[in-house]
Protein backbone atom coordinates (compact mmCIF):
# COMPACT_ATOMS: atom_id res chain seq x y z
CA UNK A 1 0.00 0.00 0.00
CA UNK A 2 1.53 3.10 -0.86
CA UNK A 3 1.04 6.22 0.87
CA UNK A 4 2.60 9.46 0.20
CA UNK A 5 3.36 13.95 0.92
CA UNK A 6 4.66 16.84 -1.30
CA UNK A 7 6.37 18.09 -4.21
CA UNK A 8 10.28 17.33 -4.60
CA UNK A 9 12.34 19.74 -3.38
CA UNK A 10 15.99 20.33 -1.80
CA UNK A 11 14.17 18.37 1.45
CA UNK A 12 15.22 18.24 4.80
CA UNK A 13 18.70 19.39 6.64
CA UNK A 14 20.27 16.36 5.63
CA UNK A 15 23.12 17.32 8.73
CA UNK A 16 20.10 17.13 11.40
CA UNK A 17 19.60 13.20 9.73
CA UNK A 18 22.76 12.12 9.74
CA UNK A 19 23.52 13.21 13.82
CA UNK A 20 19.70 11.52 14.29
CA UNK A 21 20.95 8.13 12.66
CA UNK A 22 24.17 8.44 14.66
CA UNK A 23 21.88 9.34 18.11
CA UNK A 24 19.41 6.22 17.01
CA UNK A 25 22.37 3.70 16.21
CA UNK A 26 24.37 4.25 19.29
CA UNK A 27 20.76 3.64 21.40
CA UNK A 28 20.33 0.64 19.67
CA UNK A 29 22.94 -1.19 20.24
CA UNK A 30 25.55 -0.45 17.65
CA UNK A 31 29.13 -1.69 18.52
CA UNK A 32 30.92 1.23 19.22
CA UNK A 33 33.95 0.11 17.23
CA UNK A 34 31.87 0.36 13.80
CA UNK A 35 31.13 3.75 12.17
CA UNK A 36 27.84 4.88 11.65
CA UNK A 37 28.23 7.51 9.31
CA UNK A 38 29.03 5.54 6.00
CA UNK A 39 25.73 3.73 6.53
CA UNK A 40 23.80 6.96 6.89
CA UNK A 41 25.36 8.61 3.13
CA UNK A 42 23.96 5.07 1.93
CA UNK A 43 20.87 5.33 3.03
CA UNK A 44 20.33 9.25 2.40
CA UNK A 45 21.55 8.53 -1.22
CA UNK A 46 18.84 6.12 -1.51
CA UNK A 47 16.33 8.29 -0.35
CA UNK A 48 17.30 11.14 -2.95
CA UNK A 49 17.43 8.74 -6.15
CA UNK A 50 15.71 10.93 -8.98
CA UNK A 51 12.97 8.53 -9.48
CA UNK A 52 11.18 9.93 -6.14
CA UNK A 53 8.66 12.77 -5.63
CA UNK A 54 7.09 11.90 -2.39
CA UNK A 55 9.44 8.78 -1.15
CA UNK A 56 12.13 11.26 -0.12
CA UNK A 57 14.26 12.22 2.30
CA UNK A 58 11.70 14.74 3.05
CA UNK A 59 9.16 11.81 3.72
CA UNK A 60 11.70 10.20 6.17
CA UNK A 61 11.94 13.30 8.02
CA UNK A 62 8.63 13.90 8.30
CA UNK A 63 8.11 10.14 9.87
CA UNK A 64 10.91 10.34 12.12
CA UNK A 65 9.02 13.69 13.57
CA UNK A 66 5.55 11.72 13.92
CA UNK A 67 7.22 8.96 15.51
CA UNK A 68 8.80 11.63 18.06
CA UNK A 69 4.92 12.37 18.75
CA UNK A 70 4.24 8.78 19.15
CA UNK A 71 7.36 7.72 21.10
CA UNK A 72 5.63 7.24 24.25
CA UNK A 73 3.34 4.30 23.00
CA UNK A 74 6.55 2.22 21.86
CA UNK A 75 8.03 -0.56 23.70
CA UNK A 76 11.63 -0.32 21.05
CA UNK A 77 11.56 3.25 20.06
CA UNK A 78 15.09 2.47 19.07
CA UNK A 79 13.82 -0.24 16.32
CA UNK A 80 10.93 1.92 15.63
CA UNK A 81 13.36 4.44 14.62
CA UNK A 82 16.00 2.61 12.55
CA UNK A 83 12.62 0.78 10.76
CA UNK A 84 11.95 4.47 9.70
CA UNK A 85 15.46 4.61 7.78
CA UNK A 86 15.30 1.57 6.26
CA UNK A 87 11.28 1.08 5.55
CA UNK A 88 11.41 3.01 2.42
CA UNK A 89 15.03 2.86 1.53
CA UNK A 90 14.83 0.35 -1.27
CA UNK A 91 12.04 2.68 -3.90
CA UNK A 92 10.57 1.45 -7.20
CA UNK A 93 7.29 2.67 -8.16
CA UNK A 94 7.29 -0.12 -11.04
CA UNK A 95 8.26 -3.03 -8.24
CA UNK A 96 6.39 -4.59 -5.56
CA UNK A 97 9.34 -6.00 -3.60
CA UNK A 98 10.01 -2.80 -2.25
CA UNK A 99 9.51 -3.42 1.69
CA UNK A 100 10.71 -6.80 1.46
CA UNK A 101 14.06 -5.29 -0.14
CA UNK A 102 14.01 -2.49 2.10
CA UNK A 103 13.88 -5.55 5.22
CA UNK A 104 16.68 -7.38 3.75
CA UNK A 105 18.60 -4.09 3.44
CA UNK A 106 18.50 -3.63 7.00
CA UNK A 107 19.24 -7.17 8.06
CA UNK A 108 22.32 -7.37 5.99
CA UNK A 109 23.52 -3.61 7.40
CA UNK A 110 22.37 -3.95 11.14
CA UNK A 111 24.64 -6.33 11.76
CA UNK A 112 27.57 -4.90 10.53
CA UNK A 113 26.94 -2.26 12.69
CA UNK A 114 26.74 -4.49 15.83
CA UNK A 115 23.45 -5.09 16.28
CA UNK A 116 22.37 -7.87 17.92
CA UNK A 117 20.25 -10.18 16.20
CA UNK A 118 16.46 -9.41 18.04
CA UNK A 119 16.97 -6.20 17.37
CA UNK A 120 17.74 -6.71 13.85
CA UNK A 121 14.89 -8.83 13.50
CA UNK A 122 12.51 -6.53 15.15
CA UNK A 123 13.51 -3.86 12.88
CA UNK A 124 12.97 -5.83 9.52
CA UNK A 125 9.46 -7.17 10.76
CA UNK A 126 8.63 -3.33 11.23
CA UNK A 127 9.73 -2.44 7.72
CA UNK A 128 7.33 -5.72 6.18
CA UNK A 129 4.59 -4.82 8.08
CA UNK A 130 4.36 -1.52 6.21
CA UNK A 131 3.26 -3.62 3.12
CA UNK A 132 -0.30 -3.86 4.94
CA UNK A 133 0.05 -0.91 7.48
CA UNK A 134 -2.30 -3.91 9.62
CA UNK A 135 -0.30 -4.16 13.06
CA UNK A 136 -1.93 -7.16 15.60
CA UNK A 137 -3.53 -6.08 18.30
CA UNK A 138 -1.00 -5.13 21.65
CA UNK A 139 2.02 -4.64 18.33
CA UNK A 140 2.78 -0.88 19.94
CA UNK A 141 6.13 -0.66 17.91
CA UNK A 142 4.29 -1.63 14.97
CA UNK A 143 0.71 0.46 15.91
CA UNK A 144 3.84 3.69 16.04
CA UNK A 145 5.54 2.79 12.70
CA UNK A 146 2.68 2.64 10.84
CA UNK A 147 1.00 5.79 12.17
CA UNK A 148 3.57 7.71 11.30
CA UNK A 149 3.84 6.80 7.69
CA UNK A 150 -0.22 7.52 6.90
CA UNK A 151 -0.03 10.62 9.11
CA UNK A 152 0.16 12.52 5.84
CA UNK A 153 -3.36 11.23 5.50
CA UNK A 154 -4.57 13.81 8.08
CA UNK A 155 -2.61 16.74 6.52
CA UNK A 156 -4.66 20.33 5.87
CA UNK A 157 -5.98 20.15 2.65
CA UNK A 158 -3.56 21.91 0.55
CA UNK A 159 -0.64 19.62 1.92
CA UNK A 160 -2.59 16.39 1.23
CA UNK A 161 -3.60 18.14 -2.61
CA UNK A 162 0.69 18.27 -3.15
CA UNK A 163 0.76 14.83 -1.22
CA UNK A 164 -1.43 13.36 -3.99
CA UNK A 165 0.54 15.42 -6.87
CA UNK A 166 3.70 13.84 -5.78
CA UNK A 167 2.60 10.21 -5.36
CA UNK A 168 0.93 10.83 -9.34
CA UNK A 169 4.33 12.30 -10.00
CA UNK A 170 6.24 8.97 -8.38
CA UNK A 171 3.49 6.79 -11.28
CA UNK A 172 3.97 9.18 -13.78
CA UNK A 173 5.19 5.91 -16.61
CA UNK A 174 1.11 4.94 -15.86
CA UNK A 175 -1.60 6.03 -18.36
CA UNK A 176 -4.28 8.64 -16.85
CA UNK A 177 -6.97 6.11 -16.64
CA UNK A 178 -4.96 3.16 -15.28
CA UNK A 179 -3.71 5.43 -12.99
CA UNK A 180 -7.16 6.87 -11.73
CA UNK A 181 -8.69 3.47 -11.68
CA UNK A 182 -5.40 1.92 -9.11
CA UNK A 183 -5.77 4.85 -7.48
CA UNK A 184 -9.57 4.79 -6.26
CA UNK A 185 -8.99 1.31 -5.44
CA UNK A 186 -6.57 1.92 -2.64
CA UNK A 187 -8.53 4.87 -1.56
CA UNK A 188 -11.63 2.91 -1.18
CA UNK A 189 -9.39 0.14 0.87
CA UNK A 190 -8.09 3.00 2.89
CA UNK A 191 -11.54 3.85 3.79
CA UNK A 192 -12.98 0.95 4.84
CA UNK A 193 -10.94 0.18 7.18
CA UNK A 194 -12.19 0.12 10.26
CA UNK A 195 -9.77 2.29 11.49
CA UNK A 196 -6.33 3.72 10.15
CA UNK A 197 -4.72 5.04 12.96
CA UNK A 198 -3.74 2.69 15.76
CA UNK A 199 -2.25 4.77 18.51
CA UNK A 200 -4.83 6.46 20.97
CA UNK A 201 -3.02 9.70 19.37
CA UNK A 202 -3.09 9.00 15.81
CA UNK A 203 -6.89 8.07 16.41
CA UNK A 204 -7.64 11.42 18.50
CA UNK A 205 -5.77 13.32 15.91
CA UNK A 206 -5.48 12.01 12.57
CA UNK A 207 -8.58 9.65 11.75
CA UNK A 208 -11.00 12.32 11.48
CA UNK A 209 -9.29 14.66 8.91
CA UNK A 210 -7.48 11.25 6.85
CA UNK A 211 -10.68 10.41 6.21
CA UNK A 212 -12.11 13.53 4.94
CA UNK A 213 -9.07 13.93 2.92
CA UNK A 214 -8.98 10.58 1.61
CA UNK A 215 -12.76 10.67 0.60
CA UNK A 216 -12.64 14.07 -1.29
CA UNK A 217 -9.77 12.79 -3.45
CA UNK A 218 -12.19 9.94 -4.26
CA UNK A 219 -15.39 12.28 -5.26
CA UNK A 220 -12.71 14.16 -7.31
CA UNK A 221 -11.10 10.95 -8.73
CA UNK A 222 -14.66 9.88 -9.86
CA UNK A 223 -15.87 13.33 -10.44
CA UNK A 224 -16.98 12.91 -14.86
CA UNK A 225 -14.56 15.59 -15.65
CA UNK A 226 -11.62 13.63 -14.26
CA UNK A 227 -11.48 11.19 -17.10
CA UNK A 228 -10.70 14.41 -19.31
CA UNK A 229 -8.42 15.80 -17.26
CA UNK A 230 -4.83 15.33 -17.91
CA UNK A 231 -3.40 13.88 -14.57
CA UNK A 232 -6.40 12.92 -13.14
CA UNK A 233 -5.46 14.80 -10.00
């Protein structure tokens, strides 16, 4: 399921990342011996390959911040944290083994770092689960991770309207009405979910205005004139 937030641009103070991933690394565990800091120009490369519009580094900071929001309601902030830098880090809007990349990216670099090996694990279960963004009940690292990435749901309107220009941008290889049709269908899934937001603050916060988001970019998805509008968005 793929979610996204705003136009490309020069994104985030890349400095501020790299002394977070250093900061989230040394909680979790990582042998202090190793150096972090090669791992972090990997992984913020990845996250600026051209083929992105809303899967940026922008995108990572933005979770990373929600997750600081939710950090009381993990048990592993730590994992919850590296799962953020790694959930996204493999990014092909033409595949559909991104997150399972993404996983295996972390559990071949974790260790290298030092990690030991629940941690590791923890931290690539996190990044799969964001293929369904469907945590089991009492999963609070899980409930965080996933909160944080559909936050952008909930964003005022004219941040959700360049959330869903991006994520167009990110399919732009797809045909208008292939595009609209794919589209709509996640939205509808999206919507009947019982609920999208786990976390008693993603529910008090973000439910209400995801949804109202989510359902006007329906009506204007199925809106006549959108099959004669170039984009479709």
């Amino acid at each position: 399921m793929d979610t996204g937030t705003q136009h490309r641009d020069t994104g985030p103070d890349t400095t501020a990342l790299r002394a977070r991933w250093r900061a989230t690394v040394t909680a979790a565990g990582a042998a202090a011996d190793r150096d972090p800091d090669p791992y972090a120009e990997r992984l913020l490369a990845a996250w600026a390959e051209p083929q992105r519009r809303y899967h940026t580094t922008a995108h990572l900071a933005d979770v990373l911040a929600r997750i600081d929001v939710l950090a009381p309601h993990a048990a592993d902030l730590a994992a919850v944290q590296l799962s953020a830098w790694f959930h996204d880090a493999v990014y092909r809007p033409d595949r559909s083994e991104n997150e399972e990349r993404s996983a295996a990216l972390a559990e071949r670099a974790l260790p290298e770092l030092g990690m030991e090996a629940s941690r590791t694990a923890e931290v690539a279960r996190l990044v799969r689960l964001t293929i369904s963004h469907d945590p089991a009940p009492g999963d609070t690292d899980g409930e965080v991770l996933c909160d944080a990435d559909l936050a952008v749901l909930a964003g005022a309107p004219e941040a959700y309207a360049a959330y869903a220009a991006a994520v167009r941008a990110e399919y732009g290889f797809v045909p208008d009405e292939a595009f609209r049709t794919g589209r709509a269908a996640v939205l509808r899934q999206l919507l009947d979910l019982p609920r999208l937001f786990r976390t008693p603050y993603g529910a008090a916060h973000w439910e209400a205005p995801a949804r109202a988001n989510l359902a006007a970019e329906l009506a204007a998805l199925e809106a006549p004139e959108a099959s004669e509008a170039p984009g479709g968005i």
